[in-house]
N, C-alpha and C. Protein backbone atom coordinates (compact mmCIF):
# COMPACT_ATOMS: atom_id res chain seq x y z
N UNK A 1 -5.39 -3.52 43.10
CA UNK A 1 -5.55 -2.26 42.40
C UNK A 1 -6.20 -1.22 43.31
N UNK A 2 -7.18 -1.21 43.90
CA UNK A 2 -7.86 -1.03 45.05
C UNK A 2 -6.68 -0.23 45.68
N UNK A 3 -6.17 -1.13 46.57
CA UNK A 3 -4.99 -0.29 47.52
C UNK A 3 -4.26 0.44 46.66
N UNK A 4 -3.20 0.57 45.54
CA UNK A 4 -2.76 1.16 44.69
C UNK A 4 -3.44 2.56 44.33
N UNK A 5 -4.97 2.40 43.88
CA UNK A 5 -5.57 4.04 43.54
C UNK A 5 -5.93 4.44 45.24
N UNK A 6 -6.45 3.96 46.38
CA UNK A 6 -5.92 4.53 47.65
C UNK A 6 -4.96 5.37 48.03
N UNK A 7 -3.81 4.69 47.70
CA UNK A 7 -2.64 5.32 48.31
C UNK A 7 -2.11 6.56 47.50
N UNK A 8 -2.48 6.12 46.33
CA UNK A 8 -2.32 7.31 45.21
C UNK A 8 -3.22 8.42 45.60
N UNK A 9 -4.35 8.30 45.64
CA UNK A 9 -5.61 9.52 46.25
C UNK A 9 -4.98 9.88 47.51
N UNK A 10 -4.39 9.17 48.95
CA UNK A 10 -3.79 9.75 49.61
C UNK A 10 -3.08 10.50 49.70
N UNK A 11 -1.94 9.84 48.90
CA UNK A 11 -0.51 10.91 48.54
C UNK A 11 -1.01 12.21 47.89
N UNK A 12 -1.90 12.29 47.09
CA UNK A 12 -2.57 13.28 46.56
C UNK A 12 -3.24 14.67 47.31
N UNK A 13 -3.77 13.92 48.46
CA UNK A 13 -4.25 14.63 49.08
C UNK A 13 -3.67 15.18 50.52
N UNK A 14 -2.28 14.54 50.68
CA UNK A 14 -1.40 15.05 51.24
C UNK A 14 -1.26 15.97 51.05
N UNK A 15 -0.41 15.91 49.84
CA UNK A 15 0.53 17.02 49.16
C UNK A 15 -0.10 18.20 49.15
N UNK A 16 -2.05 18.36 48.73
CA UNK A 16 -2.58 19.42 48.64
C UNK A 16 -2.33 19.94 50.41
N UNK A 17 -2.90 18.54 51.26
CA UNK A 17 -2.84 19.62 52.57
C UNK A 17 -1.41 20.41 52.60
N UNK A 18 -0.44 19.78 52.20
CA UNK A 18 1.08 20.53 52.87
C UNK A 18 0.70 22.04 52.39
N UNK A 19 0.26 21.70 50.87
CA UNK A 19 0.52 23.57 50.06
C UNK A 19 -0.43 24.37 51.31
N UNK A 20 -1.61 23.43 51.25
CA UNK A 20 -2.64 24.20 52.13
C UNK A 20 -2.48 25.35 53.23
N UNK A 21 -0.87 24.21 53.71
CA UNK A 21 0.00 24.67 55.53
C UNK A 21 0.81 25.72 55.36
N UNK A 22 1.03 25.83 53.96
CA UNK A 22 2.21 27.19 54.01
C UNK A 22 2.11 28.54 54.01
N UNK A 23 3.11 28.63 55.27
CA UNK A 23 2.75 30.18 55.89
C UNK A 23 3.38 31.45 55.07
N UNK A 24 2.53 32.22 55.17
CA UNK A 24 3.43 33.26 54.63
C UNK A 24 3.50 34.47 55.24
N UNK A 25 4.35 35.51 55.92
CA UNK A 25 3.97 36.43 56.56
C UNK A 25 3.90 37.82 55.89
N UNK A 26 3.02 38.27 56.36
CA UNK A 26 2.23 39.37 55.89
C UNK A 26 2.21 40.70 57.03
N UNK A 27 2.26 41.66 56.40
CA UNK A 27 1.74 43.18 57.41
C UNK A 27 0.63 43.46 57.97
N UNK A 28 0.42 43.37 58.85
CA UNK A 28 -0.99 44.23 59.69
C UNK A 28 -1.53 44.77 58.68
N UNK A 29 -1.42 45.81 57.97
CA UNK A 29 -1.97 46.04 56.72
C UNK A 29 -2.98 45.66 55.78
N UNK A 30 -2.36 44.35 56.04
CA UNK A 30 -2.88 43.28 54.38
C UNK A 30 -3.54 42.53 55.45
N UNK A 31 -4.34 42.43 56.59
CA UNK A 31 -5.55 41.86 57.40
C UNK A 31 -6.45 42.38 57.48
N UNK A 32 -7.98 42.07 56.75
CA UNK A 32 -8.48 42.41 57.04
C UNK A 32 -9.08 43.24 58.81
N UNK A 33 -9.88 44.17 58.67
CA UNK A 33 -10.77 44.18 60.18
C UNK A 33 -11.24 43.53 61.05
N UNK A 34 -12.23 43.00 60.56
CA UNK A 34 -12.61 42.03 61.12
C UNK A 34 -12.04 40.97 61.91
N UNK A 35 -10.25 40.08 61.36
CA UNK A 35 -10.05 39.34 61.41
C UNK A 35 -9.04 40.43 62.77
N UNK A 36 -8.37 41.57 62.35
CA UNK A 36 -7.51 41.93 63.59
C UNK A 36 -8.69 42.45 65.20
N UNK A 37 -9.13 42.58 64.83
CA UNK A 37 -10.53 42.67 66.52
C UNK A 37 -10.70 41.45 66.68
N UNK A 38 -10.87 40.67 65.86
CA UNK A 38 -11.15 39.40 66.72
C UNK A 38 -9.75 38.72 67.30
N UNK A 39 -8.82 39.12 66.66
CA UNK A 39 -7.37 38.29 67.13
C UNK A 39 -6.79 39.36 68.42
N UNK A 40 -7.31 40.59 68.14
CA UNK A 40 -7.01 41.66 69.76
C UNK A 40 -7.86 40.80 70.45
N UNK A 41 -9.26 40.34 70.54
CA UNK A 41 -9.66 40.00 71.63
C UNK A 41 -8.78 38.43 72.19
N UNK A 42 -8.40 37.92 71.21
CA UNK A 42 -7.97 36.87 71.53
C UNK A 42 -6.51 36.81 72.42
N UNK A 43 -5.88 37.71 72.41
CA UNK A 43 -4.59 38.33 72.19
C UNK A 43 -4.80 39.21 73.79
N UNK A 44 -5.81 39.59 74.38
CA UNK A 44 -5.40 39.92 75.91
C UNK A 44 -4.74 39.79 76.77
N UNK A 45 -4.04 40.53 76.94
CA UNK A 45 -2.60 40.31 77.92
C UNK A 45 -2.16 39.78 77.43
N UNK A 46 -1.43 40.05 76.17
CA UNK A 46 -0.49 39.36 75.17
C UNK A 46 -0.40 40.14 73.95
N UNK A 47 0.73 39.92 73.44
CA UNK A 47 0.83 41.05 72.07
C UNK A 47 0.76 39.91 70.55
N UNK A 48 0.33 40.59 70.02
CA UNK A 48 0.21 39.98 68.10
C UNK A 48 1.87 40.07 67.53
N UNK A 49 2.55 39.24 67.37
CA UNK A 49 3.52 39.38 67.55
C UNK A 49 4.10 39.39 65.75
N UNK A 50 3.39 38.44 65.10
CA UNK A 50 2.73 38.50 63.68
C UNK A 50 2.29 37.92 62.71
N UNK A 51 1.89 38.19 61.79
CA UNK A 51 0.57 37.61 61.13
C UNK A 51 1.04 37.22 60.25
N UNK A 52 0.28 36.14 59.72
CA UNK A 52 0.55 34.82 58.48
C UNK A 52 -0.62 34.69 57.89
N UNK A 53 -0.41 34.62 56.47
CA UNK A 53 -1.76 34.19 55.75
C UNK A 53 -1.47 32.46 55.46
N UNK A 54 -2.73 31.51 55.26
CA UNK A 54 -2.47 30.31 54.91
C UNK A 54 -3.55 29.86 54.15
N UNK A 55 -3.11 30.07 52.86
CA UNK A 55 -4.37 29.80 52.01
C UNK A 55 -5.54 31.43 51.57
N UNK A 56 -6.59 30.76 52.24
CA UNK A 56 -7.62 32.28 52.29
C UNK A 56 -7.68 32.61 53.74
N UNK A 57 -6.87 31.81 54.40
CA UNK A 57 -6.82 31.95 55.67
C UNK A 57 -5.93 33.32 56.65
N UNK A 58 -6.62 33.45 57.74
CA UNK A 58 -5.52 34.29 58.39
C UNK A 58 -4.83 33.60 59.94
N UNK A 59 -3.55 34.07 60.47
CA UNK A 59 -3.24 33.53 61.40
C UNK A 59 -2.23 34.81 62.08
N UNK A 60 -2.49 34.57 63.53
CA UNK A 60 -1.90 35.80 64.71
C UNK A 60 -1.23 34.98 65.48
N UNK A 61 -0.15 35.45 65.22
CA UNK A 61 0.49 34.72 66.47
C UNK A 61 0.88 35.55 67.18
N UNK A 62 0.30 34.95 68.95
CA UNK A 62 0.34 35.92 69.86
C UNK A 62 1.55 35.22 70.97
N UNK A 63 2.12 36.32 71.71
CA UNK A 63 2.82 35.97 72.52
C UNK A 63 2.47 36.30 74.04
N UNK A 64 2.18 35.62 74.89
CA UNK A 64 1.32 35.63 75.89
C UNK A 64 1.71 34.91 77.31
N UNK A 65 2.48 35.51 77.69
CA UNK A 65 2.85 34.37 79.04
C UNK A 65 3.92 33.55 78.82
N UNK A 66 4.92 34.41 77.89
CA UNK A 66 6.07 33.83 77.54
C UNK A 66 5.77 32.92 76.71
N UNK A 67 4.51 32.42 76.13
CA UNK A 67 4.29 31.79 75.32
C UNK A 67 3.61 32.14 74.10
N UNK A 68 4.03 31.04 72.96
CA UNK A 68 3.42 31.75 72.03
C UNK A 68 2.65 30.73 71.08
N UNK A 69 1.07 31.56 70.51
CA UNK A 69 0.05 30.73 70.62
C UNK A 69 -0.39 31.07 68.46
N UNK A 70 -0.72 30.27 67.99
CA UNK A 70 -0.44 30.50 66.85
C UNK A 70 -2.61 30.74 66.81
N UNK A 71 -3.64 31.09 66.33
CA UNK A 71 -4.47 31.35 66.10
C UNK A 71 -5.37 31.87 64.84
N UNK A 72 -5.82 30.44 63.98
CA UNK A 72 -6.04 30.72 62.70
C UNK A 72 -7.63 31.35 62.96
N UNK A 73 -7.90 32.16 61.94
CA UNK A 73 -9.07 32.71 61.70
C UNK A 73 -9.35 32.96 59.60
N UNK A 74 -10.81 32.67 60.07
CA UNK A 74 -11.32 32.73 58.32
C UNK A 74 -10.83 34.55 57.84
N UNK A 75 -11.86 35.10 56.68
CA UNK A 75 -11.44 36.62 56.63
C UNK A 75 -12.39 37.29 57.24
N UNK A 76 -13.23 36.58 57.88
CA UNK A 76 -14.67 37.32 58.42
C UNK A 76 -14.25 37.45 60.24
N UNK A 77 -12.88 36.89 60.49
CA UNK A 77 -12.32 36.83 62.03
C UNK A 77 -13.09 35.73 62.74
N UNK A 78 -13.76 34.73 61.98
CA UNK A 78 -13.89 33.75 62.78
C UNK A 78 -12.97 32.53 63.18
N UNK A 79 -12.63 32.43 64.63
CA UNK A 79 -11.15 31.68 65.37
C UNK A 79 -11.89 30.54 64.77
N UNK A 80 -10.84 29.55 63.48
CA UNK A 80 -10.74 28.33 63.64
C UNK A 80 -10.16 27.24 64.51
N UNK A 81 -9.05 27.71 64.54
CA UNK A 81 -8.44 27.00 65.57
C UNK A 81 -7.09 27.95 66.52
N UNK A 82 -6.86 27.07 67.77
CA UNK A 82 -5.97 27.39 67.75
C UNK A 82 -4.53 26.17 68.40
N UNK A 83 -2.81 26.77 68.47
CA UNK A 83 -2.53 26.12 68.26
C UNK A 83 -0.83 26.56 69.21
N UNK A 84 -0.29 25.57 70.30
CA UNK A 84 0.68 26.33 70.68
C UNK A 84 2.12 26.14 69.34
N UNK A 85 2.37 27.96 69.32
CA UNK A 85 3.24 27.57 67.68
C UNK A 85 4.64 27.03 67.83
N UNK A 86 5.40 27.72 69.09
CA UNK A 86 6.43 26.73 69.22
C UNK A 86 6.51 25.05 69.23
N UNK A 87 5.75 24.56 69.52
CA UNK A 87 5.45 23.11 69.15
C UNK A 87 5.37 22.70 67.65
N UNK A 88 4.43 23.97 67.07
CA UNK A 88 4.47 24.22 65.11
C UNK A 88 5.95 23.48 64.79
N UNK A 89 6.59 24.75 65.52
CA UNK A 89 7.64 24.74 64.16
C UNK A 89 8.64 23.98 64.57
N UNK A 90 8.88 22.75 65.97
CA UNK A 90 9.17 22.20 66.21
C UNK A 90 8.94 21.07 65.17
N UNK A 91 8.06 20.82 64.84
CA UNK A 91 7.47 19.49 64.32
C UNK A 91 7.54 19.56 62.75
N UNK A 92 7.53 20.97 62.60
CA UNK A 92 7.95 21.54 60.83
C UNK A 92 9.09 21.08 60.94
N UNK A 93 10.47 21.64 61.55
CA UNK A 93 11.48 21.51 61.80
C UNK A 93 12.07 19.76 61.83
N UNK A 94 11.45 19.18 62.45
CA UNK A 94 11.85 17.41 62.03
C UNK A 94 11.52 17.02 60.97
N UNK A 95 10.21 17.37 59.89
CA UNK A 95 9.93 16.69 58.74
C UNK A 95 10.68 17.08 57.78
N UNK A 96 11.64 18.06 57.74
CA UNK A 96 12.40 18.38 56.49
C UNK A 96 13.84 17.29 57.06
């Protein structure tokens, strides 16, 4: 029974992370301040190419050296993480 409510709480808490992951793109506009100065600084010698909300979250994706770098931030512009995005949506792209 044990393993059974496990795997159930897992699957559970999957599913919340997936909703968690979904991007949605949004206008320069609808970003806060805070969060676009901190993604310009991040974004040097490279352009914001564009922005995704995920959750309460924000995300810039910059293109930079022919590459392009996906960069989540809270609404206060603090960089949570970051992330190279072509690899993203590579890996989105196999799980469906």
């Amino acid at each position: 029974i044990a393993a059974v409510s496990a795997g159930l709480a897992f699957g559970v808490a999957a599913q919340a992370k997936d909703r968690e992951h979904e991007e949605q793109t949004i206008n320069s506009s609808d970003v806060p301040a805070a969060v676009q100065r901190a993604a310009q600084t991040e974004a040097k010698g490279g352009t914001i190419i564009r922005w995704e909300k995920e959750g309460a979250n924000f995300e810039a994706v910059i293109e930079k050296n022919g590459k392009q770098m996906g960069v989540e931030m809270d609404a206060n512009g603090k960089v949570l993480s970051k992330h190279n995005e072509a690899k993203e949506h590579k890996e989105a792209g196999s799980k469906y």
